[in-house]
C-alpha atoms as a PDB file:
ATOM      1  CA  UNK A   1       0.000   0.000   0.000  1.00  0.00           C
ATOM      2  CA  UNK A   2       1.057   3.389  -0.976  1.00  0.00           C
ATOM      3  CA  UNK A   3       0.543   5.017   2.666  1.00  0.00           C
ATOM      4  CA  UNK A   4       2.689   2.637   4.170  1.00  0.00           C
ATOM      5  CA  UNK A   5       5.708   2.759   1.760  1.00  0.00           C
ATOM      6  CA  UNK A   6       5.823   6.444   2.442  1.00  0.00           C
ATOM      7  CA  UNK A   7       5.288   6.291   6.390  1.00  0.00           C
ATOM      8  CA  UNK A   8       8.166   3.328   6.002  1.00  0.00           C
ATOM      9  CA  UNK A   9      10.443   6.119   4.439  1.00  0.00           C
ATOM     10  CA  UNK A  10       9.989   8.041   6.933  1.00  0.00           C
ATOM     11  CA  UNK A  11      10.899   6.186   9.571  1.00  0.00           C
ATOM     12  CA  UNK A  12       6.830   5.651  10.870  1.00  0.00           C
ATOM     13  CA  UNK A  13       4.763   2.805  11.481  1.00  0.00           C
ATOM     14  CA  UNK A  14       1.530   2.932  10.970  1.00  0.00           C
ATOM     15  CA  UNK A  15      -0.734   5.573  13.504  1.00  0.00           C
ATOM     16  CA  UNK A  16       2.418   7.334  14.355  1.00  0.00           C
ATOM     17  CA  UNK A  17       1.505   9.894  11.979  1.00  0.00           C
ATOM     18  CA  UNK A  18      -1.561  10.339  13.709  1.00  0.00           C
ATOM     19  CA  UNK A  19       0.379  10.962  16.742  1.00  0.00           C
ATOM     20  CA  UNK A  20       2.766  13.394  15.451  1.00  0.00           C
ATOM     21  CA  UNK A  21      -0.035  15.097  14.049  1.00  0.00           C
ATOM     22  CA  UNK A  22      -1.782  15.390  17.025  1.00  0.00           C
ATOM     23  CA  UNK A  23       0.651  16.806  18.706  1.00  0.00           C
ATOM     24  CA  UNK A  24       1.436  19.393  15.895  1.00  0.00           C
ATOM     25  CA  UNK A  25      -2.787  20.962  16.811  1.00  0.00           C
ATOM     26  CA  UNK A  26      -3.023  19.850  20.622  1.00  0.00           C
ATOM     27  CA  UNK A  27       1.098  20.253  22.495  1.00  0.00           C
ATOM     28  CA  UNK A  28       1.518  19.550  24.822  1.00  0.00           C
ATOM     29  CA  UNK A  29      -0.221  16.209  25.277  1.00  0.00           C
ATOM     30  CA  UNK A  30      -1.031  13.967  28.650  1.00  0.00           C
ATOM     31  CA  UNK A  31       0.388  10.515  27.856  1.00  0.00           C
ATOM     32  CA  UNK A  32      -3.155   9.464  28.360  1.00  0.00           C
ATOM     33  CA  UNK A  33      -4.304  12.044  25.632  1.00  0.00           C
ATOM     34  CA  UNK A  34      -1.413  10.552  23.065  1.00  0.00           C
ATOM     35  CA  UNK A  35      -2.674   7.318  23.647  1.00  0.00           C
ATOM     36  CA  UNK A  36      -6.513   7.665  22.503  1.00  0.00           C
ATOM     37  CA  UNK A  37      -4.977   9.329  19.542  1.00  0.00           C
ATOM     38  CA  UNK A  38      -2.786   6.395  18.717  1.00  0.00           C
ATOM     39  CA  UNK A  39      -5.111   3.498  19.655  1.00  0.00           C
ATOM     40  CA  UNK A  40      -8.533   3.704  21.223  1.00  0.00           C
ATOM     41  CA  UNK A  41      -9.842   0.104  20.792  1.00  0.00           C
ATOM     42  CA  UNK A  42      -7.333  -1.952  23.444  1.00  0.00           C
ATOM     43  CA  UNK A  43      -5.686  -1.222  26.527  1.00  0.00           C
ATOM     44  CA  UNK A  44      -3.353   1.282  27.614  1.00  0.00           C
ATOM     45  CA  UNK A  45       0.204   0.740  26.698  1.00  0.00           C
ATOM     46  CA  UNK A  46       2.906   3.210  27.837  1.00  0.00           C
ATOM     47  CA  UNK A  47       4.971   1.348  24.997  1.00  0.00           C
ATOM     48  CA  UNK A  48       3.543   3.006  22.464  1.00  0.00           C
ATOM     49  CA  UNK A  49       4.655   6.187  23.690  1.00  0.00           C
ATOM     50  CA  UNK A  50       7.652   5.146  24.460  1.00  0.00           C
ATOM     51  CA  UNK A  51       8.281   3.645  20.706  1.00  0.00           C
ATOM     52  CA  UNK A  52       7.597   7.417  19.710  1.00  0.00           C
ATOM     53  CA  UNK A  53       9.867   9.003  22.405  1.00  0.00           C
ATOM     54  CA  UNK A  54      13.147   6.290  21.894  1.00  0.00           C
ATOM     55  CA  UNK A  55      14.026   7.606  17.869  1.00  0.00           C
ATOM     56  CA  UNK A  56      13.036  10.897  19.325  1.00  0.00           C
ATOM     57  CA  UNK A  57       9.271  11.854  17.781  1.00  0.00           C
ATOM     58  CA  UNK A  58       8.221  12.463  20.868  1.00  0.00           C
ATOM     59  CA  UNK A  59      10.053  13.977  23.950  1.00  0.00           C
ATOM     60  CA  UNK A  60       8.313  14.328  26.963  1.00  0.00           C
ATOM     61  CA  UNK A  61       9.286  17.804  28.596  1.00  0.00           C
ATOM     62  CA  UNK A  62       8.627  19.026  32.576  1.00  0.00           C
ATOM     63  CA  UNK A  63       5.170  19.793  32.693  1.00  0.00           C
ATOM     64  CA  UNK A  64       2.137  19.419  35.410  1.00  0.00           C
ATOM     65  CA  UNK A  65      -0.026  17.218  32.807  1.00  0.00           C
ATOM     66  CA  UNK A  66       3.146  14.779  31.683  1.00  0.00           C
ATOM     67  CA  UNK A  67       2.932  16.670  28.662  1.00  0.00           C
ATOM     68  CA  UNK A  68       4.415  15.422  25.284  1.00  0.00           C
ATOM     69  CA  UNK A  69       5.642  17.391  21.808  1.00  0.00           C
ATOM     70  CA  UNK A  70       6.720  16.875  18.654  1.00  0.00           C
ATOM     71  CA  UNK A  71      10.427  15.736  19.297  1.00  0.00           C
ATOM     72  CA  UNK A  72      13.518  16.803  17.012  1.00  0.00           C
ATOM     73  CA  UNK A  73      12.919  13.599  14.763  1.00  0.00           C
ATOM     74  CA  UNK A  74       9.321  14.069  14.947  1.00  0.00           C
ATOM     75  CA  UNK A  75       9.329  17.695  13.980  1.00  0.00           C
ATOM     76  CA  UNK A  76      11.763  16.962  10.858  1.00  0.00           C
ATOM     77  CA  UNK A  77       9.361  14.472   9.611  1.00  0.00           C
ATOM     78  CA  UNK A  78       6.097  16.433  10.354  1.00  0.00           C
ATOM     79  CA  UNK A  79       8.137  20.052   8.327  1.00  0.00           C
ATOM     80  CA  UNK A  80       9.518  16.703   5.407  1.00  0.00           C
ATOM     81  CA  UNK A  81       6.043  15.593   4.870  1.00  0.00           C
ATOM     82  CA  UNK A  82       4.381  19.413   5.238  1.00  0.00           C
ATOM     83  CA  UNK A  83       2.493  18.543   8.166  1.00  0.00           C
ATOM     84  CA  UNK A  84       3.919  21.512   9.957  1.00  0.00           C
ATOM     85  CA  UNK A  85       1.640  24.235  10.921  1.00  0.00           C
ATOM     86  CA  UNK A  86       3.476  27.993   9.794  1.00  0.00           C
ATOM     87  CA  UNK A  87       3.192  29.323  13.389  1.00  0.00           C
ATOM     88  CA  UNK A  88       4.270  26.119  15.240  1.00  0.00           C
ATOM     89  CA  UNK A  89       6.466  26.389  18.393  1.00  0.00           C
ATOM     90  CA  UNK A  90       9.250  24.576  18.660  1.00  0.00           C
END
């Protein structure tokens, strides 16, 4: 499938998009927040966070709500594939 050949190149699995996307409109994001994005029909898993936060799409910064952002991988690939918004903060 088209879609997934160009998440594959770059660097995404499928949903992550949706996550980095997410956090592009809604940053910072509760972990809890990140996760109905990425999958709301099973349980909880703080591994898919993590698998965003490890290649660095997601870093998770000092903040009351355990908020999340669009990490310095993440924000290359969301300006690459034009997702960026033209008065993002970074």
């Amino acid at each position: 499938m088209l879609a997934d050949q160009l998440l594959r190149d770059l660097g995404l699995h499928r949903g992550q998009e949706l996550g980095l996307m997410h956090l592009r409109d809604s940053s910072p994001a509760c972990q809890t927040e990140l996760f109905e994005v990425l999958d709301s029909n099973s349980r909880p898993s703080p591994g898919m966070v993590r698998r965003l936060e490890k290649p660095g799409l997601v870093e998770r910064a000092p903040d009351p709500r355990d908020g999340r952002h669009p990490g310095g991988r993440g924000r290359q690939i969301l300006t690459a594939a034009e997702w960026e918004p033209p008065n993002s903060v970074h």
